[in-house]
PDB file of N, CA and C in Angstrom:
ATOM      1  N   UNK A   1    -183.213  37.239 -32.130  1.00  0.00           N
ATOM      2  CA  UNK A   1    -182.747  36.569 -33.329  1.00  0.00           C
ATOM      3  C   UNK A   1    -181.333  37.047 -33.643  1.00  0.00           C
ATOM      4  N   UNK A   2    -180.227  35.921 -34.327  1.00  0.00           N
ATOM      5  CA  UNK A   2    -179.217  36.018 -34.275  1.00  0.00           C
ATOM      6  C   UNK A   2    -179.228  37.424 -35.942  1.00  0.00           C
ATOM      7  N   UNK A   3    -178.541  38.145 -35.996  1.00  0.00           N
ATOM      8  CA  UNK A   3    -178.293  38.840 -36.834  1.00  0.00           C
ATOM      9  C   UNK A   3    -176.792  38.937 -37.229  1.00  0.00           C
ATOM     10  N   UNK A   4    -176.758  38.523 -38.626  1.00  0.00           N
ATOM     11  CA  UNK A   4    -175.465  38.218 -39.233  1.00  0.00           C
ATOM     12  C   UNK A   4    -175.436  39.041 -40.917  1.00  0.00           C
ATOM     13  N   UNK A   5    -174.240  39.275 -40.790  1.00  0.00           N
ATOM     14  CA  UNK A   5    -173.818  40.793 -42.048  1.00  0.00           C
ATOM     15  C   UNK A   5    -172.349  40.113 -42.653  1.00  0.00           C
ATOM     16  N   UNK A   6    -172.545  39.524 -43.566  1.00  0.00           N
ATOM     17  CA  UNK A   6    -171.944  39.086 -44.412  1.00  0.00           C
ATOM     18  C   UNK A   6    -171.077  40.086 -45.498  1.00  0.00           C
ATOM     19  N   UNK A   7    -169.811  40.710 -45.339  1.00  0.00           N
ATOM     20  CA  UNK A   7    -169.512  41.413 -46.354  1.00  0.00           C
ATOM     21  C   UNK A   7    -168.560  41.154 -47.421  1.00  0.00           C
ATOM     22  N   UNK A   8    -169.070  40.756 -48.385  1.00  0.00           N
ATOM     23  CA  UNK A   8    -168.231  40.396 -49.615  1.00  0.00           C
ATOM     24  C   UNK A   8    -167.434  41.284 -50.660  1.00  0.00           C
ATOM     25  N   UNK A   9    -166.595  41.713 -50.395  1.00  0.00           N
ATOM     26  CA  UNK A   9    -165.104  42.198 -51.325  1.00  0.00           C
ATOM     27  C   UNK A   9    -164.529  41.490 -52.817  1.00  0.00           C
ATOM     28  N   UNK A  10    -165.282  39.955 -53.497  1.00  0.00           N
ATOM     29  CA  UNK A  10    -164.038  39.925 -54.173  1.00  0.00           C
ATOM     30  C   UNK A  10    -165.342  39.161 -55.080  1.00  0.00           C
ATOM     31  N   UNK A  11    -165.214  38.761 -56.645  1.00  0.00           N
ATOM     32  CA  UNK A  11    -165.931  37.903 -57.198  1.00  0.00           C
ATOM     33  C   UNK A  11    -166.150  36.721 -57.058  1.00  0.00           C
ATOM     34  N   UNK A  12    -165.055  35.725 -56.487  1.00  0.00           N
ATOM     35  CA  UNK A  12    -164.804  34.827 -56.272  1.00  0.00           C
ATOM     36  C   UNK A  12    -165.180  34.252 -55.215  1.00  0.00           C
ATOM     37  N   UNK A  13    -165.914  34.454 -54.462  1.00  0.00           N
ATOM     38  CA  UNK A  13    -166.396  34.213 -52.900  1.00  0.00           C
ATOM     39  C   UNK A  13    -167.245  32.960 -52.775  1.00  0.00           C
ATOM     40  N   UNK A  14    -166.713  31.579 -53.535  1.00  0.00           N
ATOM     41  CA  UNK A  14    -167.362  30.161 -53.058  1.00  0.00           C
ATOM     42  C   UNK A  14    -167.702  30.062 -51.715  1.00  0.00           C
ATOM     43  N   UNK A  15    -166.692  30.571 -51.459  1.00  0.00           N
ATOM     44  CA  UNK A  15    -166.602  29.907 -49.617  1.00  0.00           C
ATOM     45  C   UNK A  15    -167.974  30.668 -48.647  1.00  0.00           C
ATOM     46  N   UNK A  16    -167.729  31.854 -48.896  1.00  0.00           N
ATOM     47  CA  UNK A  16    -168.919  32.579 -48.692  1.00  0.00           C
ATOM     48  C   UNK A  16    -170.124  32.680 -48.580  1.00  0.00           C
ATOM     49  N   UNK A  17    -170.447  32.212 -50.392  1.00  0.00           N
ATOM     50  CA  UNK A  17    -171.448  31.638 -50.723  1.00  0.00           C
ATOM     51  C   UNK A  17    -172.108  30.841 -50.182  1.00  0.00           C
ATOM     52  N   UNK A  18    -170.768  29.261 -49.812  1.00  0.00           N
ATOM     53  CA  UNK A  18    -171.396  28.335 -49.310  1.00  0.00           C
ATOM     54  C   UNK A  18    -171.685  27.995 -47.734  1.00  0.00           C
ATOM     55  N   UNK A  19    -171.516  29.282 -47.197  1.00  0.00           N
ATOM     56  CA  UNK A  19    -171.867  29.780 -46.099  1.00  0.00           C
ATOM     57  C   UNK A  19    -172.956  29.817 -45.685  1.00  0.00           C
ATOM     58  N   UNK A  20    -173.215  30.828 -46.202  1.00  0.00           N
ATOM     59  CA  UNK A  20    -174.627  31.576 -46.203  1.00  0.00           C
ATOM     60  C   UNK A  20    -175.590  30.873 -46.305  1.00  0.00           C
ATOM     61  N   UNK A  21    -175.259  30.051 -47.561  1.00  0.00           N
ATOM     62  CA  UNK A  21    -176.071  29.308 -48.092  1.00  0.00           C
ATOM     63  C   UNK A  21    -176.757  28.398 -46.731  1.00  0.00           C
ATOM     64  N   UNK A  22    -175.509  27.656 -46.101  1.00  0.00           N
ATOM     65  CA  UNK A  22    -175.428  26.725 -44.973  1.00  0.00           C
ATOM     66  C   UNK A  22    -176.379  27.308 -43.589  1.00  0.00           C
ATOM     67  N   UNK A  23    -176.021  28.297 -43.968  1.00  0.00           N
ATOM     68  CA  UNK A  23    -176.446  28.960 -42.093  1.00  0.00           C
ATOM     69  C   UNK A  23    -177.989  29.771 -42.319  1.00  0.00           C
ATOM     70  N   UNK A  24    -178.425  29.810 -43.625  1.00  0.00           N
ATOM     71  CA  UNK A  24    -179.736  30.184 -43.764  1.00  0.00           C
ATOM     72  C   UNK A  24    -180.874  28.548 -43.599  1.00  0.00           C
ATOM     73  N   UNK A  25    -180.296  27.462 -43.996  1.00  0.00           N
ATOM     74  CA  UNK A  25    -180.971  26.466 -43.459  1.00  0.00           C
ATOM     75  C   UNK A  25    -181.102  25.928 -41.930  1.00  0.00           C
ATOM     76  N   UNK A  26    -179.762  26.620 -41.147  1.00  0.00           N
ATOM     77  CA  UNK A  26    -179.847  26.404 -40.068  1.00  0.00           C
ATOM     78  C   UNK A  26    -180.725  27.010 -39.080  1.00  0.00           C
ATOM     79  N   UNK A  27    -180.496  27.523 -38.185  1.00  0.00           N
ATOM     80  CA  UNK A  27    -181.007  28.129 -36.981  1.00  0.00           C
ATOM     81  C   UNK A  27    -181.832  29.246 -37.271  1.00  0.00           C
ATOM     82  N   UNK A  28    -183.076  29.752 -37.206  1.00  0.00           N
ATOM     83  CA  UNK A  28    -183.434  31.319 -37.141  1.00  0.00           C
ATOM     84  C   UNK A  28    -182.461  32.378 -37.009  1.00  0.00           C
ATOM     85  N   UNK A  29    -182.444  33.227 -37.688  1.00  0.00           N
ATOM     86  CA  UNK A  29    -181.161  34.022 -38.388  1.00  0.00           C
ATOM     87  C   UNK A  29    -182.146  35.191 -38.953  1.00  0.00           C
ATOM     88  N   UNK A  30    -181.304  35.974 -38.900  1.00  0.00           N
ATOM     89  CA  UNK A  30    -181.771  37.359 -39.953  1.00  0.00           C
ATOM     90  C   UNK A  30    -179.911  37.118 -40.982  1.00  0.00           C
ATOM     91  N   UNK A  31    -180.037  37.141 -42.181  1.00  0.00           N
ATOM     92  CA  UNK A  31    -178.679  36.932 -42.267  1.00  0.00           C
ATOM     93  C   UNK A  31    -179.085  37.942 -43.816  1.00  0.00           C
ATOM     94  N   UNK A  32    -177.782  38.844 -43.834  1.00  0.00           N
ATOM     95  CA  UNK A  32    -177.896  40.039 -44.957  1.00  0.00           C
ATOM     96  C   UNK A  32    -176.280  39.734 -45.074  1.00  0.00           C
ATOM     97  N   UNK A  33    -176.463  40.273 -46.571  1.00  0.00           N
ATOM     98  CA  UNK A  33    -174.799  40.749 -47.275  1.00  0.00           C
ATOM     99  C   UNK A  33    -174.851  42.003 -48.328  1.00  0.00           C
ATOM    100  N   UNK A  34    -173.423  42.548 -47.384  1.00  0.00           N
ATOM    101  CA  UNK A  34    -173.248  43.148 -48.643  1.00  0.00           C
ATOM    102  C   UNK A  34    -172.104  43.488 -49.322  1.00  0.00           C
ATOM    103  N   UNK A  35    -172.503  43.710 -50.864  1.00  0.00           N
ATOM    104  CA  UNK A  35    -171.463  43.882 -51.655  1.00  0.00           C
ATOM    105  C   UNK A  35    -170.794  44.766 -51.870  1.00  0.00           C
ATOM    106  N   UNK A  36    -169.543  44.752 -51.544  1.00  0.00           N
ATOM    107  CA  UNK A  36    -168.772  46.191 -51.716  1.00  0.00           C
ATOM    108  C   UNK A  36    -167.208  45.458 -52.682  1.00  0.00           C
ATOM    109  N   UNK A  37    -166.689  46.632 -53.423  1.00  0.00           N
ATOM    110  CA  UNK A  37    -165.923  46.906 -54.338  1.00  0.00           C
ATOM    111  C   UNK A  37    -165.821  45.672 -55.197  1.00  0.00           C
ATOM    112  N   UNK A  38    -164.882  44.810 -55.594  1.00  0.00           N
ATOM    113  CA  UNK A  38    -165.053  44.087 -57.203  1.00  0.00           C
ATOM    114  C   UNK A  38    -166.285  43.384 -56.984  1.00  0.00           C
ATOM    115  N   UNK A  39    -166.839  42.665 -55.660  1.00  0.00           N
ATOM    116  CA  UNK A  39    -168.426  41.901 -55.100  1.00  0.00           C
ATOM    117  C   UNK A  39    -169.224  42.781 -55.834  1.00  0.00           C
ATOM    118  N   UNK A  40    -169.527  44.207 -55.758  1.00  0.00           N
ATOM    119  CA  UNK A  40    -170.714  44.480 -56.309  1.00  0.00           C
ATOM    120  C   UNK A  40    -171.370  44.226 -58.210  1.00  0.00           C
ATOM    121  N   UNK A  41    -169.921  43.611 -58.720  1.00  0.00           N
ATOM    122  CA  UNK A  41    -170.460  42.881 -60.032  1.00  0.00           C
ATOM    123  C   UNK A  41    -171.218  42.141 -59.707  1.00  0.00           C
ATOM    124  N   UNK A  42    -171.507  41.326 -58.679  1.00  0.00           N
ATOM    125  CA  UNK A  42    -172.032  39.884 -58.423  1.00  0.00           C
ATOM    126  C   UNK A  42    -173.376  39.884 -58.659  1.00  0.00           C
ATOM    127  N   UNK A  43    -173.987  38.997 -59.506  1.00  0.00           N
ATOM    128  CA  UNK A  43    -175.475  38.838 -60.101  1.00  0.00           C
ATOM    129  C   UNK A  43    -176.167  37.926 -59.353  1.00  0.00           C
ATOM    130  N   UNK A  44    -174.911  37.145 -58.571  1.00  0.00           N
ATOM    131  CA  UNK A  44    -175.790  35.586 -57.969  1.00  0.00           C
ATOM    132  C   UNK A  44    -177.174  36.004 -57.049  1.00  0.00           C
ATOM    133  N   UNK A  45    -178.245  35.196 -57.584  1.00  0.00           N
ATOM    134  CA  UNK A  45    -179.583  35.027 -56.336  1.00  0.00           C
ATOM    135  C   UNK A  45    -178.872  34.467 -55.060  1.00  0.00           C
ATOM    136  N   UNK A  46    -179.086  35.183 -53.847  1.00  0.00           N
ATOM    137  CA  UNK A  46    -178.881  34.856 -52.631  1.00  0.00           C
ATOM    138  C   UNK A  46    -179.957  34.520 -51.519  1.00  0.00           C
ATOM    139  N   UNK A  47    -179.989  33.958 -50.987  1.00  0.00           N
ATOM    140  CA  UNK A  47    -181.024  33.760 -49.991  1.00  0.00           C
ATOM    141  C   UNK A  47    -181.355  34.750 -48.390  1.00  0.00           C
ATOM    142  N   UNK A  48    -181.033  35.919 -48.867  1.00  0.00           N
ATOM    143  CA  UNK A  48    -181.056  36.365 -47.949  1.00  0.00           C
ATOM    144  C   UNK A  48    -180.948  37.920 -48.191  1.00  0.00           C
ATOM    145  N   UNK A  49    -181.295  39.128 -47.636  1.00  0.00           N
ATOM    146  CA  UNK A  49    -180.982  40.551 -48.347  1.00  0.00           C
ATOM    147  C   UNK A  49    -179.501  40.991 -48.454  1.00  0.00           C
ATOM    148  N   UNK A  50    -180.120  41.530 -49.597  1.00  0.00           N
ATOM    149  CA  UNK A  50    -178.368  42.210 -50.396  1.00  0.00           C
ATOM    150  C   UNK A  50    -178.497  43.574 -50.574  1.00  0.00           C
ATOM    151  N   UNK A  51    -177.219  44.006 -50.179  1.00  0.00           N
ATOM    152  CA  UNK A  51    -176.998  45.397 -50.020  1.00  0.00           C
ATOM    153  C   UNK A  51    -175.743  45.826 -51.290  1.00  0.00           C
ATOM    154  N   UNK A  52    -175.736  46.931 -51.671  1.00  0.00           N
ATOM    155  CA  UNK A  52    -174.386  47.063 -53.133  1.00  0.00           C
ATOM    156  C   UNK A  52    -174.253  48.722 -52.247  1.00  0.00           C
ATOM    157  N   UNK A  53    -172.876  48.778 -51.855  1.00  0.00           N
ATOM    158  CA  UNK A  53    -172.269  50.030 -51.609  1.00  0.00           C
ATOM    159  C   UNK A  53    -172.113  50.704 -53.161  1.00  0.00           C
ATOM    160  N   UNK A  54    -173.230  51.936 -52.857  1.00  0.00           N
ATOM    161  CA  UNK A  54    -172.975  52.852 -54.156  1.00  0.00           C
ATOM    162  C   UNK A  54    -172.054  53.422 -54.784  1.00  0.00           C
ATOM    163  N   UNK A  55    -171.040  53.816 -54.106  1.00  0.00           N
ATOM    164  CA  UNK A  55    -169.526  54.685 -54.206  1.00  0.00           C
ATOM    165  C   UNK A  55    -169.178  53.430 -55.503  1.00  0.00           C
ATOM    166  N   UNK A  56    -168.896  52.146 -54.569  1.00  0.00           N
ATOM    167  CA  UNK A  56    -168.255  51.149 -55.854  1.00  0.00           C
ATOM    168  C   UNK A  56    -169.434  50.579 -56.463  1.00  0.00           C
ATOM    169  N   UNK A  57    -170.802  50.828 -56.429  1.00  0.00           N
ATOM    170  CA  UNK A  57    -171.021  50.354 -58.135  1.00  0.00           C
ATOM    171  C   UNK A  57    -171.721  51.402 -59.166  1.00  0.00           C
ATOM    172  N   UNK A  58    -170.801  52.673 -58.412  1.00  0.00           N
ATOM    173  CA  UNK A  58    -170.623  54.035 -59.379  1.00  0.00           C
ATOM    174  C   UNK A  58    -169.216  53.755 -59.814  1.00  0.00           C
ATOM    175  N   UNK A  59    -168.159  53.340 -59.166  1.00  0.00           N
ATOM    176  CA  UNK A  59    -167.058  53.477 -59.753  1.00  0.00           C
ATOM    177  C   UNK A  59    -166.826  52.224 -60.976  1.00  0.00           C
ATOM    178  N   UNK A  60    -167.347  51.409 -60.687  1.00  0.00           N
ATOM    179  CA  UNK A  60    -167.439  50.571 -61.512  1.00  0.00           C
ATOM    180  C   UNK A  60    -168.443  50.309 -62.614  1.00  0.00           C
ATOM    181  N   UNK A  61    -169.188  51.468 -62.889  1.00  0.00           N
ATOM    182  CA  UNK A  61    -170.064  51.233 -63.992  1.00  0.00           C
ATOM    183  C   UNK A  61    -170.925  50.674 -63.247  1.00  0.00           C
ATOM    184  N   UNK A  62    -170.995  49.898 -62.485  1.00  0.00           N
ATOM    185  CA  UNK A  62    -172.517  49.002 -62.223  1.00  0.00           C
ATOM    186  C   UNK A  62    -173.476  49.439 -62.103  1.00  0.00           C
ATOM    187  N   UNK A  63    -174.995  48.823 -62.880  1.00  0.00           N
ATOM    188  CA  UNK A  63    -175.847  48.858 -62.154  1.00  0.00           C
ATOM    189  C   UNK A  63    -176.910  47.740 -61.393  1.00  0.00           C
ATOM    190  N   UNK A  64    -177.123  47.404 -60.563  1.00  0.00           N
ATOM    191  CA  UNK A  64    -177.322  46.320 -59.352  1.00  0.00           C
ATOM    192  C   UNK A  64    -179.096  46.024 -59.199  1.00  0.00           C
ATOM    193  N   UNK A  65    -179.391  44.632 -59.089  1.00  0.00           N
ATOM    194  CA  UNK A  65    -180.636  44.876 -58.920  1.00  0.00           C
ATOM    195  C   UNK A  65    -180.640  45.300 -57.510  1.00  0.00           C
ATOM    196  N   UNK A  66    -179.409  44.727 -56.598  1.00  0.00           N
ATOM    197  CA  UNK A  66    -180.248  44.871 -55.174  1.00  0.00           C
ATOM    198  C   UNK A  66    -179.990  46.214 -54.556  1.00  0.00           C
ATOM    199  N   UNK A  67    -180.119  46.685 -52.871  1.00  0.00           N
ATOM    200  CA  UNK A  67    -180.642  47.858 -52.760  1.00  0.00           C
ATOM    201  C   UNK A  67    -179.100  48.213 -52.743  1.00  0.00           C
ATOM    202  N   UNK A  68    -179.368  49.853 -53.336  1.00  0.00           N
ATOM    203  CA  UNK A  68    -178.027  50.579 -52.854  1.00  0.00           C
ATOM    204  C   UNK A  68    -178.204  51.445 -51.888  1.00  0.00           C
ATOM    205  N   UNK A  69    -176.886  51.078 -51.253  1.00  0.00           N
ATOM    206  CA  UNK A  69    -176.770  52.218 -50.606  1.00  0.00           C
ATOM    207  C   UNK A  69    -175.513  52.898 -49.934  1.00  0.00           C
ATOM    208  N   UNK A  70    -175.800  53.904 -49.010  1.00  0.00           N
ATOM    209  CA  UNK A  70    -174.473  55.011 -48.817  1.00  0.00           C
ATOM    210  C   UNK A  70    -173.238  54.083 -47.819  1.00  0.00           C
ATOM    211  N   UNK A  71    -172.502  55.236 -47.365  1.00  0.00           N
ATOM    212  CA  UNK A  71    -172.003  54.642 -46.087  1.00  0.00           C
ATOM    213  C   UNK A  71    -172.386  54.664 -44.930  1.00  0.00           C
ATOM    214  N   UNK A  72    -173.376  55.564 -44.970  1.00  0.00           N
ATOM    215  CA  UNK A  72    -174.029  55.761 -43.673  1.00  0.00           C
ATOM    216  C   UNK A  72    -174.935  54.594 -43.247  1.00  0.00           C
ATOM    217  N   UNK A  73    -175.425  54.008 -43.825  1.00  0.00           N
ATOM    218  CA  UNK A  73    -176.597  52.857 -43.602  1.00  0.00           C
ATOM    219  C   UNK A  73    -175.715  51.762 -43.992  1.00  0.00           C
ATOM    220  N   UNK A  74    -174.424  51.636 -44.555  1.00  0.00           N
ATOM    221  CA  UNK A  74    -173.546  50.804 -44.158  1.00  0.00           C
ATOM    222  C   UNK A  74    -172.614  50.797 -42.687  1.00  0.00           C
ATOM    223  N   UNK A  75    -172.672  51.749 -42.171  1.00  0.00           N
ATOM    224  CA  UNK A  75    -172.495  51.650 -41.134  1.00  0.00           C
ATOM    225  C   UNK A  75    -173.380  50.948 -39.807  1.00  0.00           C
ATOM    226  N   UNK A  76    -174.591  51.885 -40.152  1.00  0.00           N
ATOM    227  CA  UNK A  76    -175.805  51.300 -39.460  1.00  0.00           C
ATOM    228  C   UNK A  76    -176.166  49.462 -39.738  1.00  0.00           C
ATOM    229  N   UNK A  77    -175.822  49.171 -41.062  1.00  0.00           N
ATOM    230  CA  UNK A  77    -175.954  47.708 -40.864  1.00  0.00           C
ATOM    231  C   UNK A  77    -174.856  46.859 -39.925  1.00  0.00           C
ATOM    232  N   UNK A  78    -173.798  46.986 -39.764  1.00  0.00           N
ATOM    233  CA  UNK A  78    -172.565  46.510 -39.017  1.00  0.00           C
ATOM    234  C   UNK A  78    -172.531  46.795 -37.413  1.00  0.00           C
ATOM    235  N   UNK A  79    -173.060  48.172 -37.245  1.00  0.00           N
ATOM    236  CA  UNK A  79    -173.588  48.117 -35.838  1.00  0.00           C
ATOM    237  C   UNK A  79    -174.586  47.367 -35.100  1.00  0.00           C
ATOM    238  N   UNK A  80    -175.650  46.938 -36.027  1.00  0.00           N
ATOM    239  CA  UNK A  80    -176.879  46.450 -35.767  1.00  0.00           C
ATOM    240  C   UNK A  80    -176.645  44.981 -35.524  1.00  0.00           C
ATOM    241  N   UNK A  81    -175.918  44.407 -36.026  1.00  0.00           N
ATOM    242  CA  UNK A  81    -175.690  43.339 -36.624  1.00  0.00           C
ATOM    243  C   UNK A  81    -174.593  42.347 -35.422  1.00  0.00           C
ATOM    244  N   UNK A  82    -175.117  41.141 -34.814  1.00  0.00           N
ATOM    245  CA  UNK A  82    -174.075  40.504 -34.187  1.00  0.00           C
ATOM    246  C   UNK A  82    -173.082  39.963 -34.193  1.00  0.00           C
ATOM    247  N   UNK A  83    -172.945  39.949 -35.708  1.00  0.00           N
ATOM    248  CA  UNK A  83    -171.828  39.252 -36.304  1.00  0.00           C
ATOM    249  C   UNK A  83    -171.239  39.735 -37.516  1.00  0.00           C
ATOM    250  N   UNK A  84    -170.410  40.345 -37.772  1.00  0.00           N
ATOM    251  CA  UNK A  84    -169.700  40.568 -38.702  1.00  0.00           C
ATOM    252  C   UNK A  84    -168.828  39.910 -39.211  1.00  0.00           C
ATOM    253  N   UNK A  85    -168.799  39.305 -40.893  1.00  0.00           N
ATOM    254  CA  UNK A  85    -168.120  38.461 -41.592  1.00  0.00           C
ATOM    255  C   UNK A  85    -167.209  39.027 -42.492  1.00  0.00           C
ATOM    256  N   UNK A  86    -165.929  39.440 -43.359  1.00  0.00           N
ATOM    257  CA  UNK A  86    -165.658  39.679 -44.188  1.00  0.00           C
ATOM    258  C   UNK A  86    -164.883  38.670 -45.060  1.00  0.00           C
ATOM    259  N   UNK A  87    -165.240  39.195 -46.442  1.00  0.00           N
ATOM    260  CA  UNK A  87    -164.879  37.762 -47.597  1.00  0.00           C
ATOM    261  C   UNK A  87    -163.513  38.592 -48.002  1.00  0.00           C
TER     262      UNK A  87
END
């Protein structure tokens, strides 16, 4: 299965969005994102697992429903992963 890591940087990420959105109806996919620095404000329901780098949504006050986590298992997601996206 294709594995795809979506990483979103900015609030504004339509395009992104309507990505994801697109390629989770398509083909069998494992498809994850995650949110790192001004992204981890982001509240939107996504169709797919969400990750919030802790560093920025400590620096930013946030707190996130979805999972947090370090850099280390942010690393491990990007290795794992066949495709790397950044917003």
């Amino acid at each position: 299965m294709n594995r795809i890591l979506h990483i979103l940087k900015e609030l504004n990420s339509t395009d992104a969005l309507n990505l994801i959105a697109q390629q989770r109806k398509g083909a069998p996919r494992e498809l994850s994102v995650l949110l790192i620095q001004e992204a981890v404000r982001l509240k939107t329901d996504f169709p797919s697992k969400v990750y919030v780098l802790d560093e920025d949504a400590k620096t930013r006050g946030v707190v996130s429903k979805f999972e947090i986590i370090n850099y280390s298992k942010m690393l491990d997601l990007i290795l794992s992963s066949d495709s790397v996206i950044t917003w």
